[in-house]
C-alpha atoms as a PDB file:
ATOM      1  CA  UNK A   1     -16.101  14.147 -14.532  1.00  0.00           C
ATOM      2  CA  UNK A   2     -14.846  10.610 -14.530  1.00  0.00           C
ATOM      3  CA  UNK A   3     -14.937   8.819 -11.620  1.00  0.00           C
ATOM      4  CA  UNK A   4     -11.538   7.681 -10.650  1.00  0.00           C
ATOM      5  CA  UNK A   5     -12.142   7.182  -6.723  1.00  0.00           C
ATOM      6  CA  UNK A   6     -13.150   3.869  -4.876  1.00  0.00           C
ATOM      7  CA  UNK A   7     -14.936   3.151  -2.107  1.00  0.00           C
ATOM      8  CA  UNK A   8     -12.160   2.804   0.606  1.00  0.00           C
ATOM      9  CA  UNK A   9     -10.236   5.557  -0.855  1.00  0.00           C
ATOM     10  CA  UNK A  10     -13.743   7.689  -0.084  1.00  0.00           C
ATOM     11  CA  UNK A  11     -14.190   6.619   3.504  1.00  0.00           C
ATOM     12  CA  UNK A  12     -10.524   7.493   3.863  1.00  0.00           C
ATOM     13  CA  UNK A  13     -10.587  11.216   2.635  1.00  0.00           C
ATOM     14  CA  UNK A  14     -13.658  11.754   4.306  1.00  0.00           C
ATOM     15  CA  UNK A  15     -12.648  10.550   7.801  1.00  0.00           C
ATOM     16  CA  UNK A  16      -9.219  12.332   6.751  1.00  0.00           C
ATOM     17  CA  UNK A  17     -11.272  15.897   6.271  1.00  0.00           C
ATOM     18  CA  UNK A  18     -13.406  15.698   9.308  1.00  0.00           C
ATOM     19  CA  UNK A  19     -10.503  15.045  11.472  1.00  0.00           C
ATOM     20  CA  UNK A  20      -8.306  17.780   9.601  1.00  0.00           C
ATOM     21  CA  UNK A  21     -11.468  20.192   9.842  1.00  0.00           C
ATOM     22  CA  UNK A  22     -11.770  19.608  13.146  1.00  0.00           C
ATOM     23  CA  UNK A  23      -8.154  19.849  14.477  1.00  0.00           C
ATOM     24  CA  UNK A  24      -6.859  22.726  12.293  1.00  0.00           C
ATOM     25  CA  UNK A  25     -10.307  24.853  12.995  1.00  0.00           C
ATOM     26  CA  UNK A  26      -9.327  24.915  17.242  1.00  0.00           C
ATOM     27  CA  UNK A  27      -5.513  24.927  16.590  1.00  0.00           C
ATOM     28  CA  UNK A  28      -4.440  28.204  16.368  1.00  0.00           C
ATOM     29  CA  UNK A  29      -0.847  28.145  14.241  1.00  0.00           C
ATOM     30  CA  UNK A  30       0.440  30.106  11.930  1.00  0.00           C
ATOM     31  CA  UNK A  31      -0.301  27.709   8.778  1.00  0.00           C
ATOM     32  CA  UNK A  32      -3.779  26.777  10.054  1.00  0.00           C
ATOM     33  CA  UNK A  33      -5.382  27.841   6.745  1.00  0.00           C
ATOM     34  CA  UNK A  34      -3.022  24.998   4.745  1.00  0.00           C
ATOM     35  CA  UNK A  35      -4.763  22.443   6.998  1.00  0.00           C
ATOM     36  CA  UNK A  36      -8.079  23.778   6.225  1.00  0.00           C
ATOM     37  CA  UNK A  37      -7.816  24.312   2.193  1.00  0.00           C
ATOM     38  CA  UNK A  38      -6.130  20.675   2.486  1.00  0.00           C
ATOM     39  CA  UNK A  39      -8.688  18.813   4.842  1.00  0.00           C
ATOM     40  CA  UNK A  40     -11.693  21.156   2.726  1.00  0.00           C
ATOM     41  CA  UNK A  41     -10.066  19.435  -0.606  1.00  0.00           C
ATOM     42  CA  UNK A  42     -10.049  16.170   0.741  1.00  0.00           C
ATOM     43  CA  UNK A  43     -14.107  16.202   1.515  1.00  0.00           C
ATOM     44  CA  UNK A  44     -14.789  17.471  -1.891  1.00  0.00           C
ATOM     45  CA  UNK A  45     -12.910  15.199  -3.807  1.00  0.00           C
ATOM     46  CA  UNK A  46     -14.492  12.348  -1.647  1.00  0.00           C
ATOM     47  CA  UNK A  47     -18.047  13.656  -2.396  1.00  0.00           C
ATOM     48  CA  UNK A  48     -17.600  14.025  -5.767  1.00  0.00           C
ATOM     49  CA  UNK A  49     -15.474  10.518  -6.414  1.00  0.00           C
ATOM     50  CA  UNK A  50     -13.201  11.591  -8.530  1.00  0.00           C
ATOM     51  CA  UNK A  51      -9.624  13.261  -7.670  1.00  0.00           C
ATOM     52  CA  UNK A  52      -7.864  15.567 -10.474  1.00  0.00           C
ATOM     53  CA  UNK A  53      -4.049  14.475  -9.160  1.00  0.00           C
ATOM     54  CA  UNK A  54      -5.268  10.952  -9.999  1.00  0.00           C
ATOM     55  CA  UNK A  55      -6.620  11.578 -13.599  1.00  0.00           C
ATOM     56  CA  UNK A  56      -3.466  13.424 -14.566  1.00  0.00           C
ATOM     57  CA  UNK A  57      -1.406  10.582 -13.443  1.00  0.00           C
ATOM     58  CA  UNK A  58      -3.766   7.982 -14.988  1.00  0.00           C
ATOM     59  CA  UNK A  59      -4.631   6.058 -11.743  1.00  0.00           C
ATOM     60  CA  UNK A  60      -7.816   4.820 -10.081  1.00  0.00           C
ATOM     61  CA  UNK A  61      -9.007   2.886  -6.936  1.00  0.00           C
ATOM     62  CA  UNK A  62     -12.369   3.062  -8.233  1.00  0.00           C
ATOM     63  CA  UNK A  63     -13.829  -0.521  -9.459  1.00  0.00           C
ATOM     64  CA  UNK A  64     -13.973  -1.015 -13.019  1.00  0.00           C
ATOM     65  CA  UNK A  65     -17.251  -2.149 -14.740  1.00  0.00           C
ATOM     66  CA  UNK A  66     -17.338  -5.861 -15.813  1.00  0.00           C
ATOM     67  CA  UNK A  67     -16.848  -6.247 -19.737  1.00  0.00           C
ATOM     68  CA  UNK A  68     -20.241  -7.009 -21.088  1.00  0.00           C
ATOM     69  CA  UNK A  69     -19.903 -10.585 -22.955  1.00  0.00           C
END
């Protein structure tokens, strides 16, 4: 898979899934398990740098190589 995700935007969905994991696993309301698949999501695409919603829109925060001259 391509990477499409930068560094920043990693940092972000991981602190983003911890702190969704960790609210919406002691809340107890009725749509807890959207929270969960939502925050889980968020970790993996983080981990694995690269987001599926980004490559079908044809964006990226990752940085792009330098051109070799």
């Amino acid at each position: 898979m391509n990477q499409n995700v930068g560094r920043i935007d990693r940092i972000a969905r991981f602190v983003i899934a911890l702190v969704g994991l960790g609210i919406f696993a002691v809340v107890d309301a009725p749509f807890t398990w959207i929270g969960l698949v939502v925050a889980a999501i968020m970790g993996i695409t983080a981990a694995m740098s690269s987001c599926p919603l980004y490559m079908i829109a044809g964006f990226s925060t990752a940085d792009e190589p330098e051109a070799q001259v």
